[in-house]
PDB file of N, CA and C in Angstrom:
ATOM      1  N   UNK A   1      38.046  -2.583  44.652  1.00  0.00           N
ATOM      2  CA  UNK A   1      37.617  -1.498  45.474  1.00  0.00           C
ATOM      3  C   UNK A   1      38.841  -0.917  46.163  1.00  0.00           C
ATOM      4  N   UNK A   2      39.042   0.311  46.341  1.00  0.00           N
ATOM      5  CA  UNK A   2      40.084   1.002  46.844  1.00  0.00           C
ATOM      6  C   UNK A   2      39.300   2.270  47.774  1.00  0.00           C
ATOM      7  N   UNK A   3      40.386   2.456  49.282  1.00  0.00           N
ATOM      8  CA  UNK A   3      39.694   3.313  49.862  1.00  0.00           C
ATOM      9  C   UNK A   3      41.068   3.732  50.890  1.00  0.00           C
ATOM     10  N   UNK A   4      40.911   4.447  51.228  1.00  0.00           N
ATOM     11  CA  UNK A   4      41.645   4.808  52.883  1.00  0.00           C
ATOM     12  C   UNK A   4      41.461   4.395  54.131  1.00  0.00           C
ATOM     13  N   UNK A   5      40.025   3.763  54.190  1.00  0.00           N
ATOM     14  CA  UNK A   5      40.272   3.979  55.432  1.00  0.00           C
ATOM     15  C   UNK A   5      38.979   2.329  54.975  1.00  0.00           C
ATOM     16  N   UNK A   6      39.804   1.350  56.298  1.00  0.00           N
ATOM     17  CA  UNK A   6      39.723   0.261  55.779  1.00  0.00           C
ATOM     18  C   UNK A   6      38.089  -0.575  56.507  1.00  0.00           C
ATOM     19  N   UNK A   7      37.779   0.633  57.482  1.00  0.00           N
ATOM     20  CA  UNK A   7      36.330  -0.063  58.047  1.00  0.00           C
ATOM     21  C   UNK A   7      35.375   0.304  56.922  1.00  0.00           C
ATOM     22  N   UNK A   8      35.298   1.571  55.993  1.00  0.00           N
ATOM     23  CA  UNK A   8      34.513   2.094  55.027  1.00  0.00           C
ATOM     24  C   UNK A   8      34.659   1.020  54.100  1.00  0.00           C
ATOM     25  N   UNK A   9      35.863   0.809  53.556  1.00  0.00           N
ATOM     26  CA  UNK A   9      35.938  -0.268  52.487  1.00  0.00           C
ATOM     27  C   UNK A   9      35.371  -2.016  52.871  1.00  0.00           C
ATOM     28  N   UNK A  10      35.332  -2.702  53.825  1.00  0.00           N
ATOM     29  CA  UNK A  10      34.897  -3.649  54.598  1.00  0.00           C
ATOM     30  C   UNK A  10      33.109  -3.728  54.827  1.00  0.00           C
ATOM     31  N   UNK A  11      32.855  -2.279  55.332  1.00  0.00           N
ATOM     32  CA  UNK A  11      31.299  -2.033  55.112  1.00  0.00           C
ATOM     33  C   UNK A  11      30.830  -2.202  53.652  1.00  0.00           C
ATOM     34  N   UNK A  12      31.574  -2.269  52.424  1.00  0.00           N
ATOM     35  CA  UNK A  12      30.688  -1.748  51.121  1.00  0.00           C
ATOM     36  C   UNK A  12      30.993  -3.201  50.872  1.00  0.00           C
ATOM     37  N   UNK A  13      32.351  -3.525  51.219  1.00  0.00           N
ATOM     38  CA  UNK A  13      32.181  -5.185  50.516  1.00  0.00           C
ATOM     39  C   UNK A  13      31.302  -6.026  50.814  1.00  0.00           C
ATOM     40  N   UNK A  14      30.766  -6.057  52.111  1.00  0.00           N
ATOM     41  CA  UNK A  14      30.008  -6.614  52.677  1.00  0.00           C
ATOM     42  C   UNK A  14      28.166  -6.403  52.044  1.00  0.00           C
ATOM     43  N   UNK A  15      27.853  -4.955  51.500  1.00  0.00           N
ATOM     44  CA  UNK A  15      27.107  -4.842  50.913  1.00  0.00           C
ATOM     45  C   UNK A  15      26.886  -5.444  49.469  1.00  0.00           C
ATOM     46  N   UNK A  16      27.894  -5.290  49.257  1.00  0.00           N
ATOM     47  CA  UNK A  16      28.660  -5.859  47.603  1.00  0.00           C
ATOM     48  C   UNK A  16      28.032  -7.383  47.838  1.00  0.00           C
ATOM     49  N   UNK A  17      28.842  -7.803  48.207  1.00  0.00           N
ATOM     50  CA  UNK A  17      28.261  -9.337  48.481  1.00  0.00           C
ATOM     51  C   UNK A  17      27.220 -10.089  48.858  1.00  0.00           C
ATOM     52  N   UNK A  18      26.496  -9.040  49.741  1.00  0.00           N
ATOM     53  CA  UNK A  18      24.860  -9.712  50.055  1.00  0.00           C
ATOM     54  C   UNK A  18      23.750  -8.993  49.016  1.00  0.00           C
ATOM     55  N   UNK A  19      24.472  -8.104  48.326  1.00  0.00           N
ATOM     56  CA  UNK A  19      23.074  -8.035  46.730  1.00  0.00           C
ATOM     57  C   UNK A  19      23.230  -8.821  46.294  1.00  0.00           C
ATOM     58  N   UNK A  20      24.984  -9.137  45.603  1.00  0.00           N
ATOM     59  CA  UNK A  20      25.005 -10.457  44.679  1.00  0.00           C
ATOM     60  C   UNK A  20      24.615 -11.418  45.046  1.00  0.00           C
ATOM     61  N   UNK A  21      24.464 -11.621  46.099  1.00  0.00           N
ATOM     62  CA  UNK A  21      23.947 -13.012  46.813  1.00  0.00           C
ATOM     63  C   UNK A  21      22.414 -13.359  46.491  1.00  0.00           C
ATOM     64  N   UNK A  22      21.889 -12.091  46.794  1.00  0.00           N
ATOM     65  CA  UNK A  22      20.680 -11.978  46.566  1.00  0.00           C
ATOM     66  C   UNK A  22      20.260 -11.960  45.463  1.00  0.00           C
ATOM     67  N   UNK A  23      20.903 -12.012  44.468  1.00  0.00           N
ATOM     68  CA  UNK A  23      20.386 -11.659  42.842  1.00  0.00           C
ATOM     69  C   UNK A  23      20.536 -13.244  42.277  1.00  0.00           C
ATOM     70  N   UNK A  24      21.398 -14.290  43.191  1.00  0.00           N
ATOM     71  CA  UNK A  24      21.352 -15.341  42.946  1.00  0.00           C
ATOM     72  C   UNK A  24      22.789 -15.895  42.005  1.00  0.00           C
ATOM     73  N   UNK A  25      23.867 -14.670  42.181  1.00  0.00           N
ATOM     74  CA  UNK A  25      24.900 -14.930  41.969  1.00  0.00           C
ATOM     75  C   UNK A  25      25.208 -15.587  42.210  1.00  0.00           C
ATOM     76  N   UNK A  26      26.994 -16.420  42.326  1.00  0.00           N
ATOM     77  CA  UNK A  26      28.354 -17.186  43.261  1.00  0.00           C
ATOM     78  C   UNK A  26      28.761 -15.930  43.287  1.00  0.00           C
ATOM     79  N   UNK A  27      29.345 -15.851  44.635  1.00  0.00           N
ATOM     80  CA  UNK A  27      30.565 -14.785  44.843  1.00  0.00           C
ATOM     81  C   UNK A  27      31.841 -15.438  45.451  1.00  0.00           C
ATOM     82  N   UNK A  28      32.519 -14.850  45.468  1.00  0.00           N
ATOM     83  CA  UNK A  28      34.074 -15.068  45.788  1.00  0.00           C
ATOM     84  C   UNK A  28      34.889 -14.045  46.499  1.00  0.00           C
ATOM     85  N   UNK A  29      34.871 -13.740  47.604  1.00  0.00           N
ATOM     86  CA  UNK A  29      35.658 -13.003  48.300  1.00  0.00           C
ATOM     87  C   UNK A  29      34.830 -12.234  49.259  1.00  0.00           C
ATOM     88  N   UNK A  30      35.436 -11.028  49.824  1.00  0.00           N
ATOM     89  CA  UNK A  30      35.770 -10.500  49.497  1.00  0.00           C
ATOM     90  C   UNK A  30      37.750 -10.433  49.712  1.00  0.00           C
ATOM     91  N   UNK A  31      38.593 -10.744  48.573  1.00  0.00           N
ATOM     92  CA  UNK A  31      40.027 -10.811  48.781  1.00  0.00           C
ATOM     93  C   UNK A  31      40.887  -9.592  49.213  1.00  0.00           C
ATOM     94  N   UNK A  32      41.082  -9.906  50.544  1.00  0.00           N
ATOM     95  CA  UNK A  32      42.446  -8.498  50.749  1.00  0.00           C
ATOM     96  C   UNK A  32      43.256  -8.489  49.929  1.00  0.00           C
ATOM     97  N   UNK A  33      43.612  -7.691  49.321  1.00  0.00           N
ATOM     98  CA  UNK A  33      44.751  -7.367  48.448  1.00  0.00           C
ATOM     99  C   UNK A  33      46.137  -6.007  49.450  1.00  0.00           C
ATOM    100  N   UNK A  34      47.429  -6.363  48.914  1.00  0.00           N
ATOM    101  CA  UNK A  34      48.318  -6.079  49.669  1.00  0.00           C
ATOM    102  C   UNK A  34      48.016  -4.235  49.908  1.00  0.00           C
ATOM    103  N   UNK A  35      47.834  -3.731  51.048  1.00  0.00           N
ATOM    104  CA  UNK A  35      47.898  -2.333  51.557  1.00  0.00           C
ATOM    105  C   UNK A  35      49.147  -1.349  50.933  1.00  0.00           C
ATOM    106  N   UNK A  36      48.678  -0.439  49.663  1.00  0.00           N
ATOM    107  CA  UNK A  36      49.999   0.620  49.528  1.00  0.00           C
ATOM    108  C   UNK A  36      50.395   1.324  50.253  1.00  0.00           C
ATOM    109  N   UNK A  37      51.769   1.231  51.024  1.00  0.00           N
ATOM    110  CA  UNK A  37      51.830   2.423  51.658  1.00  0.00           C
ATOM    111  C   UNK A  37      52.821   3.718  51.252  1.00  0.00           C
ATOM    112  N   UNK A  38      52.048   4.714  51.202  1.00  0.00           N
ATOM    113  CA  UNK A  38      53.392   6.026  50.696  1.00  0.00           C
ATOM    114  C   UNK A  38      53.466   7.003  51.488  1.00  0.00           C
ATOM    115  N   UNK A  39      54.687   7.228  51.394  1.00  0.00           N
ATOM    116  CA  UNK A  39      55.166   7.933  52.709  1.00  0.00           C
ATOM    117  C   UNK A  39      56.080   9.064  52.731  1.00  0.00           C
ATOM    118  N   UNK A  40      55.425  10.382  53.270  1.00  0.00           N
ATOM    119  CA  UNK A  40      56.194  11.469  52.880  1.00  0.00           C
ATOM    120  C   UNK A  40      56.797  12.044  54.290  1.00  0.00           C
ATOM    121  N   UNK A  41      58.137  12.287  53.894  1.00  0.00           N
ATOM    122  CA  UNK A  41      58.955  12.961  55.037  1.00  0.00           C
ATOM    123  C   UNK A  41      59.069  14.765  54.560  1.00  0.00           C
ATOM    124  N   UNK A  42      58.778  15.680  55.532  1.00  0.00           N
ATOM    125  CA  UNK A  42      58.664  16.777  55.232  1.00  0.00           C
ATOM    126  C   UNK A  42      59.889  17.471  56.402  1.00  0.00           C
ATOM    127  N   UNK A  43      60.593  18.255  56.156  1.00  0.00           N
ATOM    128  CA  UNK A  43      61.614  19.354  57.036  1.00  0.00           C
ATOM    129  C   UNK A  43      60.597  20.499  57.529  1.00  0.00           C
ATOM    130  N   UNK A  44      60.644  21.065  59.497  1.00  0.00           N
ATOM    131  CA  UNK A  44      60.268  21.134  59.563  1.00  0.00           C
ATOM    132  C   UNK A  44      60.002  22.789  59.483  1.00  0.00           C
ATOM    133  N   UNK A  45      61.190  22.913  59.686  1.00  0.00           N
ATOM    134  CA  UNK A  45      62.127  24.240  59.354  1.00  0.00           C
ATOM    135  C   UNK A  45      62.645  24.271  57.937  1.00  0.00           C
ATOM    136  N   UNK A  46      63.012  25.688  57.545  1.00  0.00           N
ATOM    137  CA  UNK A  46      63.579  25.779  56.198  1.00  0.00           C
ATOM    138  C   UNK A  46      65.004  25.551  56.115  1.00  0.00           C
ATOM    139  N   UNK A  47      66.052  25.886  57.154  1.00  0.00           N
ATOM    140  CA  UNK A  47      67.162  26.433  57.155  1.00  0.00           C
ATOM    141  C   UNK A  47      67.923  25.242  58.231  1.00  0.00           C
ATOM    142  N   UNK A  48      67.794  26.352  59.615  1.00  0.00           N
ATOM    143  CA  UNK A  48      68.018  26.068  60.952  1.00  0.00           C
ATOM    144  C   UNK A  48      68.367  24.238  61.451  1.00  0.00           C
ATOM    145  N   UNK A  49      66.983  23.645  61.428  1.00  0.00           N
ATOM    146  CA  UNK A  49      66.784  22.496  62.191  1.00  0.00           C
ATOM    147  C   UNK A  49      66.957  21.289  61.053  1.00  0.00           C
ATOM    148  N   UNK A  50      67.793  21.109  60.603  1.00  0.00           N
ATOM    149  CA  UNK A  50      67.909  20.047  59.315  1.00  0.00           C
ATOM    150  C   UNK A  50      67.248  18.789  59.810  1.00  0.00           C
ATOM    151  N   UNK A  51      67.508  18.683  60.988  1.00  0.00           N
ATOM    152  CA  UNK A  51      67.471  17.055  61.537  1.00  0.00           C
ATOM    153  C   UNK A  51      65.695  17.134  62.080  1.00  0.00           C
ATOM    154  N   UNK A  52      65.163  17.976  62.173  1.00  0.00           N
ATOM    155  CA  UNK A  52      63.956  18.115  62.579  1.00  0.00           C
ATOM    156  C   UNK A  52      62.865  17.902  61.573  1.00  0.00           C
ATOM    157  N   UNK A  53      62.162  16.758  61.277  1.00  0.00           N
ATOM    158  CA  UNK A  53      61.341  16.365  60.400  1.00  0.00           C
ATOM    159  C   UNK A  53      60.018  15.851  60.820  1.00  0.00           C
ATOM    160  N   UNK A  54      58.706  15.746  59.832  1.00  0.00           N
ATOM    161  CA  UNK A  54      57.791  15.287  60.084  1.00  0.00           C
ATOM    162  C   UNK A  54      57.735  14.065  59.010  1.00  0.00           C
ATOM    163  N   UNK A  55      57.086  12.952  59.329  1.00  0.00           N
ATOM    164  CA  UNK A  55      56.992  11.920  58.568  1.00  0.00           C
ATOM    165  C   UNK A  55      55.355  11.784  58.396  1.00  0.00           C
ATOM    166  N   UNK A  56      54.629  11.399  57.506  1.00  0.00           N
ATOM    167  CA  UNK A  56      53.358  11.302  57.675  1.00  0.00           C
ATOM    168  C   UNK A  56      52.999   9.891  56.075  1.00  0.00           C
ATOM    169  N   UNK A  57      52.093   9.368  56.114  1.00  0.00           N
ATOM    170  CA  UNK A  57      51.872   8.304  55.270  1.00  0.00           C
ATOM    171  C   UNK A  57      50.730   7.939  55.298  1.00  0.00           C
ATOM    172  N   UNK A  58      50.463   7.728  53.869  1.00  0.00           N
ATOM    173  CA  UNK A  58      48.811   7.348  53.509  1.00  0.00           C
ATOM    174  C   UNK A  58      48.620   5.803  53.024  1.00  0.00           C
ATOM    175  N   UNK A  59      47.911   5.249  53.419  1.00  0.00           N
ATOM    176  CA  UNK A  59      47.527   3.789  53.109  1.00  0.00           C
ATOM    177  C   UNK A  59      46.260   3.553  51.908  1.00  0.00           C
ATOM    178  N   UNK A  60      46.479   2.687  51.413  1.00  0.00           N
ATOM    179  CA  UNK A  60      45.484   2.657  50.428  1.00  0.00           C
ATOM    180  C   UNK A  60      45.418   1.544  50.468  1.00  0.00           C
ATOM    181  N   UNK A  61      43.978   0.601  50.997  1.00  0.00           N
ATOM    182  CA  UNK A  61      43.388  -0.397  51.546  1.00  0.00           C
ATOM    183  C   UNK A  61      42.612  -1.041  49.994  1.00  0.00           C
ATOM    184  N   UNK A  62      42.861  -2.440  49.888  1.00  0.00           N
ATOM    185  CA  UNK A  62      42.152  -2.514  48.522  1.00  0.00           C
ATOM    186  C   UNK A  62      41.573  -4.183  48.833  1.00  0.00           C
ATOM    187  N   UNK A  63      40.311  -4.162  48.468  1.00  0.00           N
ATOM    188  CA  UNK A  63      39.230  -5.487  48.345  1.00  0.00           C
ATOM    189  C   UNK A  63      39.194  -5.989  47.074  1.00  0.00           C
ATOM    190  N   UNK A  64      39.152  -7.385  46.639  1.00  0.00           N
ATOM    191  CA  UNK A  64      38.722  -7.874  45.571  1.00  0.00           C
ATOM    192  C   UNK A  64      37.525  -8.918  45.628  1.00  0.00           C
ATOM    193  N   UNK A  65      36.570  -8.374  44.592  1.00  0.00           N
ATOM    194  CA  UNK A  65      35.540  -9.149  45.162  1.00  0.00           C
ATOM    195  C   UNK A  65      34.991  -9.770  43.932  1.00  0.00           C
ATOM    196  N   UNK A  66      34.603 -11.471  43.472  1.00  0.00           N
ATOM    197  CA  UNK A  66      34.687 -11.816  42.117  1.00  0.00           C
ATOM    198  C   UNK A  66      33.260 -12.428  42.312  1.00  0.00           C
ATOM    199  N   UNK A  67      32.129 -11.795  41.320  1.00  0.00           N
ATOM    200  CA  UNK A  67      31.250 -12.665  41.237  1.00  0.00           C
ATOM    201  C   UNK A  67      30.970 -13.620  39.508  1.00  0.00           C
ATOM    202  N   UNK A  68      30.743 -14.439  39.728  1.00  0.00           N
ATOM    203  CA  UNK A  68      30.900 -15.512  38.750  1.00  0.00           C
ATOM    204  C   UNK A  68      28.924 -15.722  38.525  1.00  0.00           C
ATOM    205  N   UNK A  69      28.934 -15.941  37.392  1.00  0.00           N
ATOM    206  CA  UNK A  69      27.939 -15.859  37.012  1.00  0.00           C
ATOM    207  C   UNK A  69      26.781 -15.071  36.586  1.00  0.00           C
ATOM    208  N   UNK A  70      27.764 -13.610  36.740  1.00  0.00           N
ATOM    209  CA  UNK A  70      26.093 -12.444  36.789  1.00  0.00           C
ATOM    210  C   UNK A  70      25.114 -12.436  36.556  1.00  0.00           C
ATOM    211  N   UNK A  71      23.699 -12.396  37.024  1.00  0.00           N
ATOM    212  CA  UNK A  71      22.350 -12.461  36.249  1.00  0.00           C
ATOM    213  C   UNK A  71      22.485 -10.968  36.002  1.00  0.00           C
ATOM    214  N   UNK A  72      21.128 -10.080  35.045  1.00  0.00           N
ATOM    215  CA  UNK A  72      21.208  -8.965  34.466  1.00  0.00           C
ATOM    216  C   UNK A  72      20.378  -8.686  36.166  1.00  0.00           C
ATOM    217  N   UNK A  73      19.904  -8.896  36.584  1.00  0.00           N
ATOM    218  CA  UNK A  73      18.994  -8.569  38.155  1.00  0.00           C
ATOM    219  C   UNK A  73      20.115  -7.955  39.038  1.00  0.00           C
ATOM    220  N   UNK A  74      21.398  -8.889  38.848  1.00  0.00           N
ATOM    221  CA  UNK A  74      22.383  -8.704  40.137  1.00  0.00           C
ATOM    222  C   UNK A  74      23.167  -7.258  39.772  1.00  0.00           C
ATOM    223  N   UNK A  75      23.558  -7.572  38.284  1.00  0.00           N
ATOM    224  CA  UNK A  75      24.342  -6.351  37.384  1.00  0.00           C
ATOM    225  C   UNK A  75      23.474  -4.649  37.623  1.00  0.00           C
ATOM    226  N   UNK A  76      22.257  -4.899  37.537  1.00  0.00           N
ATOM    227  CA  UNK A  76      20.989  -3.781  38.091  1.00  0.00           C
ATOM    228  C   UNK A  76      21.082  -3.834  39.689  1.00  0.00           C
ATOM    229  N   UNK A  77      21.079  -4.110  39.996  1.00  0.00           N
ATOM    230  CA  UNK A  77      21.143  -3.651  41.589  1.00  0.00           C
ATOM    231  C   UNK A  77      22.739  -3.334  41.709  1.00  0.00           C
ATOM    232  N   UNK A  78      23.585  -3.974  41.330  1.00  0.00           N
ATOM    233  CA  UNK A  78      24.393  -3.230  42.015  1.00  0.00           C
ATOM    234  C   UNK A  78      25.113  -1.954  41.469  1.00  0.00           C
ATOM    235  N   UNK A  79      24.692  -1.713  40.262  1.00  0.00           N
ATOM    236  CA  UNK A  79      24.610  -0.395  39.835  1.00  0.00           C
ATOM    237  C   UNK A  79      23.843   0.637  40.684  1.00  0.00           C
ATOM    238  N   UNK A  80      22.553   0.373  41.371  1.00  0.00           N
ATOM    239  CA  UNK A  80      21.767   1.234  41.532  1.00  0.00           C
ATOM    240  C   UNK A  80      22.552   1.155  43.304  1.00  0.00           C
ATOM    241  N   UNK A  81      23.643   0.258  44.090  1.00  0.00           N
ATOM    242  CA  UNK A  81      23.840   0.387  44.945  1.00  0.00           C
ATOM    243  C   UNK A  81      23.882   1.589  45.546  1.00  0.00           C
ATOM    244  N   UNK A  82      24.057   2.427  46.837  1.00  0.00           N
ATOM    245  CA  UNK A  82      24.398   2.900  47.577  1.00  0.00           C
ATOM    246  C   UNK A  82      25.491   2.820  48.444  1.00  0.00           C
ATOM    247  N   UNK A  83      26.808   3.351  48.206  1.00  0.00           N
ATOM    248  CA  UNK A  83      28.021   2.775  48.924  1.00  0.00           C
ATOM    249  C   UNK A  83      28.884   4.394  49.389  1.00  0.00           C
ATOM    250  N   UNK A  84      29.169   4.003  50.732  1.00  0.00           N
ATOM    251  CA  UNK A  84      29.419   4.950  51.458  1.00  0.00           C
ATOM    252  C   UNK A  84      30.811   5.783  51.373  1.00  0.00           C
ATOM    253  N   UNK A  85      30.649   7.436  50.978  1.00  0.00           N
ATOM    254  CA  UNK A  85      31.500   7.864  50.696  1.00  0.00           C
ATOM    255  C   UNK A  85      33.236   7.653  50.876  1.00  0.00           C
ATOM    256  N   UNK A  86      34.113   7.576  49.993  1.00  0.00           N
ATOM    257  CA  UNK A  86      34.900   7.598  50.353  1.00  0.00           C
ATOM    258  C   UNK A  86      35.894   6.323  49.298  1.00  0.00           C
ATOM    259  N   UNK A  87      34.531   5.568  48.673  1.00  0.00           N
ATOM    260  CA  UNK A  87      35.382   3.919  48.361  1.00  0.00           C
ATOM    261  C   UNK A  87      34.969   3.924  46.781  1.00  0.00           C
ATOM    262  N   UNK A  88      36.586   3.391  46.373  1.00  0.00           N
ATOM    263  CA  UNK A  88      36.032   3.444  44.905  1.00  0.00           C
ATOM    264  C   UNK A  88      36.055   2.272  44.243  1.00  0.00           C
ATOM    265  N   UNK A  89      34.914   2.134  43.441  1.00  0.00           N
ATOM    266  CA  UNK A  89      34.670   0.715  43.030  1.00  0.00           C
ATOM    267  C   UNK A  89      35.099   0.854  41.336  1.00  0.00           C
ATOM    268  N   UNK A  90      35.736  -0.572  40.800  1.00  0.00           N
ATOM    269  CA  UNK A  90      36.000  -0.438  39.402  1.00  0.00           C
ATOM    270  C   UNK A  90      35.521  -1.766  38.884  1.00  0.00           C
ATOM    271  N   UNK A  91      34.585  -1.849  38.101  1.00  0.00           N
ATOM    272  CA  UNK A  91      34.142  -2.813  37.571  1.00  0.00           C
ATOM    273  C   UNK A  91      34.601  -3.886  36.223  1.00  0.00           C
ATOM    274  N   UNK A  92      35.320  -4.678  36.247  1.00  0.00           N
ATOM    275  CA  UNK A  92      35.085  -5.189  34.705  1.00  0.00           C
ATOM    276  C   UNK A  92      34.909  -5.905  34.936  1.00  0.00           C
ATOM    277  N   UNK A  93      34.402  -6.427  33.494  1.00  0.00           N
ATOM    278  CA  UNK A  93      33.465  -7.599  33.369  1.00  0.00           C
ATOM    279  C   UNK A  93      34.159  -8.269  32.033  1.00  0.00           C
ATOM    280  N   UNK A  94      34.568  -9.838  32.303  1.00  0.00           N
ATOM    281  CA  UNK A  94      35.306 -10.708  31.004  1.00  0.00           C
ATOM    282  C   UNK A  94      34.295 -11.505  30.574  1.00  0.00           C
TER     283      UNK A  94
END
């Protein structure tokens, strides 16, 4: 799961985990994984103020969440989840 903003991503894991729970899964996590951060410095002026800059940087907050065992019940619900704008979920399955 990947998101910006890290209370949105925390709310869905938390959902994430009490369907599977409920479907009679094992789950495993949900694992913080390390925060990207990228970071752009912009001039603020064209010419004039060289030394005058804005710095600004985006974080990209990421959950790992492993359930072991899937029933086809748990795999159906959490397809049909509801998860709050903003967080993106990527599924595979080994």
């Amino acid at each position: 799961m990947k998101s910006f903003d890290y209370t949105v991503i925390d709310e869905a894991a938390k959902s994430i985990v009490e369907t599977a729970e409920r479907g009679g899964s094992l789950v495993s996590g949900p694992v913080l994984m390390p925060t990207k951060i990228k970071k752009y410095t912009v001039n603020r002026s064209f010419f004039v103020n060289k030394d005058a800059r804005d710095q600004y940087e985006m974080r990209t907050h990421k959950r790992l969440i492993d359930i072991k065992e899937p029933t086809s019940q748990t795999i159906e619900a959490l397809q049909n989840l509801a998860l709050p704008a903003g967080v993106d979920v990527e599924i595979k399955m080994m």
